[in-house]
C-alpha atoms as a PDB file:
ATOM      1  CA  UNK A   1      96.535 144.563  90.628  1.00  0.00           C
ATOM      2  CA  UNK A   2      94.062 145.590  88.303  1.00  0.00           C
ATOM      3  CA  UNK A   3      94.751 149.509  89.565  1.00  0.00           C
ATOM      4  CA  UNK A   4      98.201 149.248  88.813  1.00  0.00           C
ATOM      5  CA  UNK A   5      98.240 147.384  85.486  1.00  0.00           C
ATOM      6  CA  UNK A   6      95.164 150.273  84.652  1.00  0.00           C
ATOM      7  CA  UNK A   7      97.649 152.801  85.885  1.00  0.00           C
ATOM      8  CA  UNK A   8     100.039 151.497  83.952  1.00  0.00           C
ATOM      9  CA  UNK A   9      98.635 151.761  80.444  1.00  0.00           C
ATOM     10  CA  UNK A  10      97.589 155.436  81.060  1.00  0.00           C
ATOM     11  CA  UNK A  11     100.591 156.648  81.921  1.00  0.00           C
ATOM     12  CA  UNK A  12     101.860 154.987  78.679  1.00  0.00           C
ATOM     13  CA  UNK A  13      99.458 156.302  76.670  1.00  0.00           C
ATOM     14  CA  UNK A  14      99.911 159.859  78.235  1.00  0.00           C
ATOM     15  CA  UNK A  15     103.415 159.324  77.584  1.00  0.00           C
ATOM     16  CA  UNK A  16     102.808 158.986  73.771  1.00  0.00           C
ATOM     17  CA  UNK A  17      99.667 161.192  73.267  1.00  0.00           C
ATOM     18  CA  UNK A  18     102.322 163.784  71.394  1.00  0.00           C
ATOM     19  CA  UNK A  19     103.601 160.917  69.304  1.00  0.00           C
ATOM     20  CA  UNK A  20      99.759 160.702  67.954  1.00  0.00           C
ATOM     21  CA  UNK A  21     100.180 164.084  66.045  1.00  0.00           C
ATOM     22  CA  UNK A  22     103.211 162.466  63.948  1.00  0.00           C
ATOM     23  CA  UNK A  23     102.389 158.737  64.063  1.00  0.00           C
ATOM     24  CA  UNK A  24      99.969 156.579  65.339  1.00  0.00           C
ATOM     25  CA  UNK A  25     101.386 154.152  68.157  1.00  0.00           C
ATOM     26  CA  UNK A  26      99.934 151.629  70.393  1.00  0.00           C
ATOM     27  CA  UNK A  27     101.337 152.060  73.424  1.00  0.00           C
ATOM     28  CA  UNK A  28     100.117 148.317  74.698  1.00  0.00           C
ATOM     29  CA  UNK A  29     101.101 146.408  71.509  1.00  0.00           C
ATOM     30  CA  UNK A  30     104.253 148.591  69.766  1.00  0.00           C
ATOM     31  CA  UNK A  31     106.400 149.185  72.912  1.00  0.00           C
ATOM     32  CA  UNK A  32     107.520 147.184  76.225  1.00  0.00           C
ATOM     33  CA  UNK A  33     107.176 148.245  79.427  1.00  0.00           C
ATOM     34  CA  UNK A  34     107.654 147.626  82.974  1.00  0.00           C
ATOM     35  CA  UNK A  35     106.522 149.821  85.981  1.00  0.00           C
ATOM     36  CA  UNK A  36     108.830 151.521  88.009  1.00  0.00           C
ATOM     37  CA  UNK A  37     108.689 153.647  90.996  1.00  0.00           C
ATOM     38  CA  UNK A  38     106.483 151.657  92.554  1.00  0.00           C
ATOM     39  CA  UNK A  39     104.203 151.482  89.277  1.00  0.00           C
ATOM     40  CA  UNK A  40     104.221 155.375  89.220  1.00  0.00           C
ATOM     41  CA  UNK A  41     106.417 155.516  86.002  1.00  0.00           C
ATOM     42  CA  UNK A  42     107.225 152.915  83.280  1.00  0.00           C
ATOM     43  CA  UNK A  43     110.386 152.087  81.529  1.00  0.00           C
ATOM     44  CA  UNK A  44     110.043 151.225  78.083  1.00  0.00           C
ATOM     45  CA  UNK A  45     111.963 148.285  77.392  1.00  0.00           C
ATOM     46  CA  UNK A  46     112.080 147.585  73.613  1.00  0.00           C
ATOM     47  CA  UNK A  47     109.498 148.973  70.290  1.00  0.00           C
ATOM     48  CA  UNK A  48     107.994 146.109  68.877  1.00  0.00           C
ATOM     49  CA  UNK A  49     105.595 147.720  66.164  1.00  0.00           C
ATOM     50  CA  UNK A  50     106.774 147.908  62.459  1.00  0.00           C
ATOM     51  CA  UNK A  51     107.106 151.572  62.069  1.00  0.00           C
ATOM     52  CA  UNK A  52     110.570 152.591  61.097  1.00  0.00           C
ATOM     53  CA  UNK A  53     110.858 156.519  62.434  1.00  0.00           C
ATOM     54  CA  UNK A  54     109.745 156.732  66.113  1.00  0.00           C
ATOM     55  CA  UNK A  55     109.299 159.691  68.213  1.00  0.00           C
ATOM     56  CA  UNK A  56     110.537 159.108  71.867  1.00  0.00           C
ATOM     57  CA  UNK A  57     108.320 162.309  73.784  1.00  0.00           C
ATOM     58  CA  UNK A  58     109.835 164.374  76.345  1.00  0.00           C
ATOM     59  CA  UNK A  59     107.517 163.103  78.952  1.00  0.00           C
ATOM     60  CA  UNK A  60     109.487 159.888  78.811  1.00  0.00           C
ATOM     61  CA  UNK A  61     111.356 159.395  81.582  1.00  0.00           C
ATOM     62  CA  UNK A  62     113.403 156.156  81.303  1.00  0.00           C
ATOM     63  CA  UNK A  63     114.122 153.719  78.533  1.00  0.00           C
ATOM     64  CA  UNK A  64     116.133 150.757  79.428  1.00  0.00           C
ATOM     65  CA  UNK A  65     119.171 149.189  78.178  1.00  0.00           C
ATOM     66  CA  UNK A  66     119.085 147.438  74.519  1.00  0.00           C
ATOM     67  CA  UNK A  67     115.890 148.806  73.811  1.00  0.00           C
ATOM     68  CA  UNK A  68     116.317 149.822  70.466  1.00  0.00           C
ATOM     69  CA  UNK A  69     119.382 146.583  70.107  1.00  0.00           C
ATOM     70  CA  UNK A  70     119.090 145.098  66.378  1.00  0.00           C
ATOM     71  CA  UNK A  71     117.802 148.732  65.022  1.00  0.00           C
ATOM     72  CA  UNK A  72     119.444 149.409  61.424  1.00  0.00           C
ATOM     73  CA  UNK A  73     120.690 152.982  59.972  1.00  0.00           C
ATOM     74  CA  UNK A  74     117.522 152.514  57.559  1.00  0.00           C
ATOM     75  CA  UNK A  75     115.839 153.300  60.961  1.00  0.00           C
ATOM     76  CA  UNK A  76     115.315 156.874  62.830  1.00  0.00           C
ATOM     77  CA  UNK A  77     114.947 157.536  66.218  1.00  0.00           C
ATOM     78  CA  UNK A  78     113.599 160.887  66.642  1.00  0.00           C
ATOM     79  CA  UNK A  79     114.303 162.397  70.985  1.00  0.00           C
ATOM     80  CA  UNK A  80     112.417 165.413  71.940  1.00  0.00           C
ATOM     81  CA  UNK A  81     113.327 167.190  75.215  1.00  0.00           C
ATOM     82  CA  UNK A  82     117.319 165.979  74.860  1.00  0.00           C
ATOM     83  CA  UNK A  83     119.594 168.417  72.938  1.00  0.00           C
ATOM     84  CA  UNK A  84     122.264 165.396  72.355  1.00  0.00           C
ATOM     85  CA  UNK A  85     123.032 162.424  73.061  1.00  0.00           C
ATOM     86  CA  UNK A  86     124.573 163.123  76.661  1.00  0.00           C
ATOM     87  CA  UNK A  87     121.405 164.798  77.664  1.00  0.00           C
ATOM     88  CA  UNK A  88     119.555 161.664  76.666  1.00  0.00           C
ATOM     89  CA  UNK A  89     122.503 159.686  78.429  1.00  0.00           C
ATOM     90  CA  UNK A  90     122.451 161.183  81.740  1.00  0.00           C
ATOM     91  CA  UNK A  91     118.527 160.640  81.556  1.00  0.00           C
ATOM     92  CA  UNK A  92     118.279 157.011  80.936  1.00  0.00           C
ATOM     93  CA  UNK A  93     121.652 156.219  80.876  1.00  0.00           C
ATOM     94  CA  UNK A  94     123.853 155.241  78.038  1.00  0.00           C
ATOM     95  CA  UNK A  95     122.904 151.714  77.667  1.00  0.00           C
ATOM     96  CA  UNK A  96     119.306 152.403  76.204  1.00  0.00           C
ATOM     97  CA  UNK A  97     121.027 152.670  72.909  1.00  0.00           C
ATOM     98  CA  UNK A  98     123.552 149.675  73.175  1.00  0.00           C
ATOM     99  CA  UNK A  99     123.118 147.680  69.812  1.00  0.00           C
ATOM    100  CA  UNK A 100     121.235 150.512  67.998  1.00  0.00           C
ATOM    101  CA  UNK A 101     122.399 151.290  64.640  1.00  0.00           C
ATOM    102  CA  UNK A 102     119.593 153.861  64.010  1.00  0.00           C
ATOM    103  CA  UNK A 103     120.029 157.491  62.832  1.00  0.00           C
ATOM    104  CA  UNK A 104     119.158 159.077  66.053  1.00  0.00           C
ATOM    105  CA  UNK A 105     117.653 162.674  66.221  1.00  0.00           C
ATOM    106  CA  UNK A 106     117.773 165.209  69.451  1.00  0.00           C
ATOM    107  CA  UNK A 107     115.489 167.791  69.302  1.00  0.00           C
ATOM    108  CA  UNK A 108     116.267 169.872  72.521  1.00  0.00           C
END
């Protein structure tokens, strides 16, 4: 258990090593996750940290739904790796951004 929980946390924090350059994140206190795939991937469920502009990499490869639910237009959600949103859609399907109010940016 400890392999997998170990696992776990590095592939998060691979998964937001090119959020570093813009912000500085967490990865075990200011997102959710679960393992998937057998614990080969995670799914981040919901942000919890207080930052209000958040960089989603491209190495992320699913976000569930309502993770971003309760998220205001004085928010930004910045997407690398998805040119719009039905990139990001077909990715992680269209129910990550159920209840999101955020301005939401897709940078290809």
């Amino acid at each position: 258990m400890k392999k997998k929980t170990l696992l776990v946390l590095l592939v998060l924090l691979l998964a937001f090593t090119q959020c570093a350059r813009v912000q500085q994140y967490d990865p075990e206190t200011d997102f959710r996750a679960t393992p998937v795939e057998g614990g080969k991937s995670v799914e981040i469920t919901s942000y919890v940290g207080g930052k209000q502009t958040v960089t989603i990499p491209s190495s992320v490869t699913s976000i569930g739904g309502y993770a971003f639910n309760g998220w205001t237009s004085s928010q930004t959600i910045n997407i690398q790796g998805h040119a719009n949103w039905l990139s990001a859609d077909v990715a992680w399907q269209e129910y990550w951004r159920s209840g999101c109010g955020a301005r939401i940016n897709y940078g290809g």
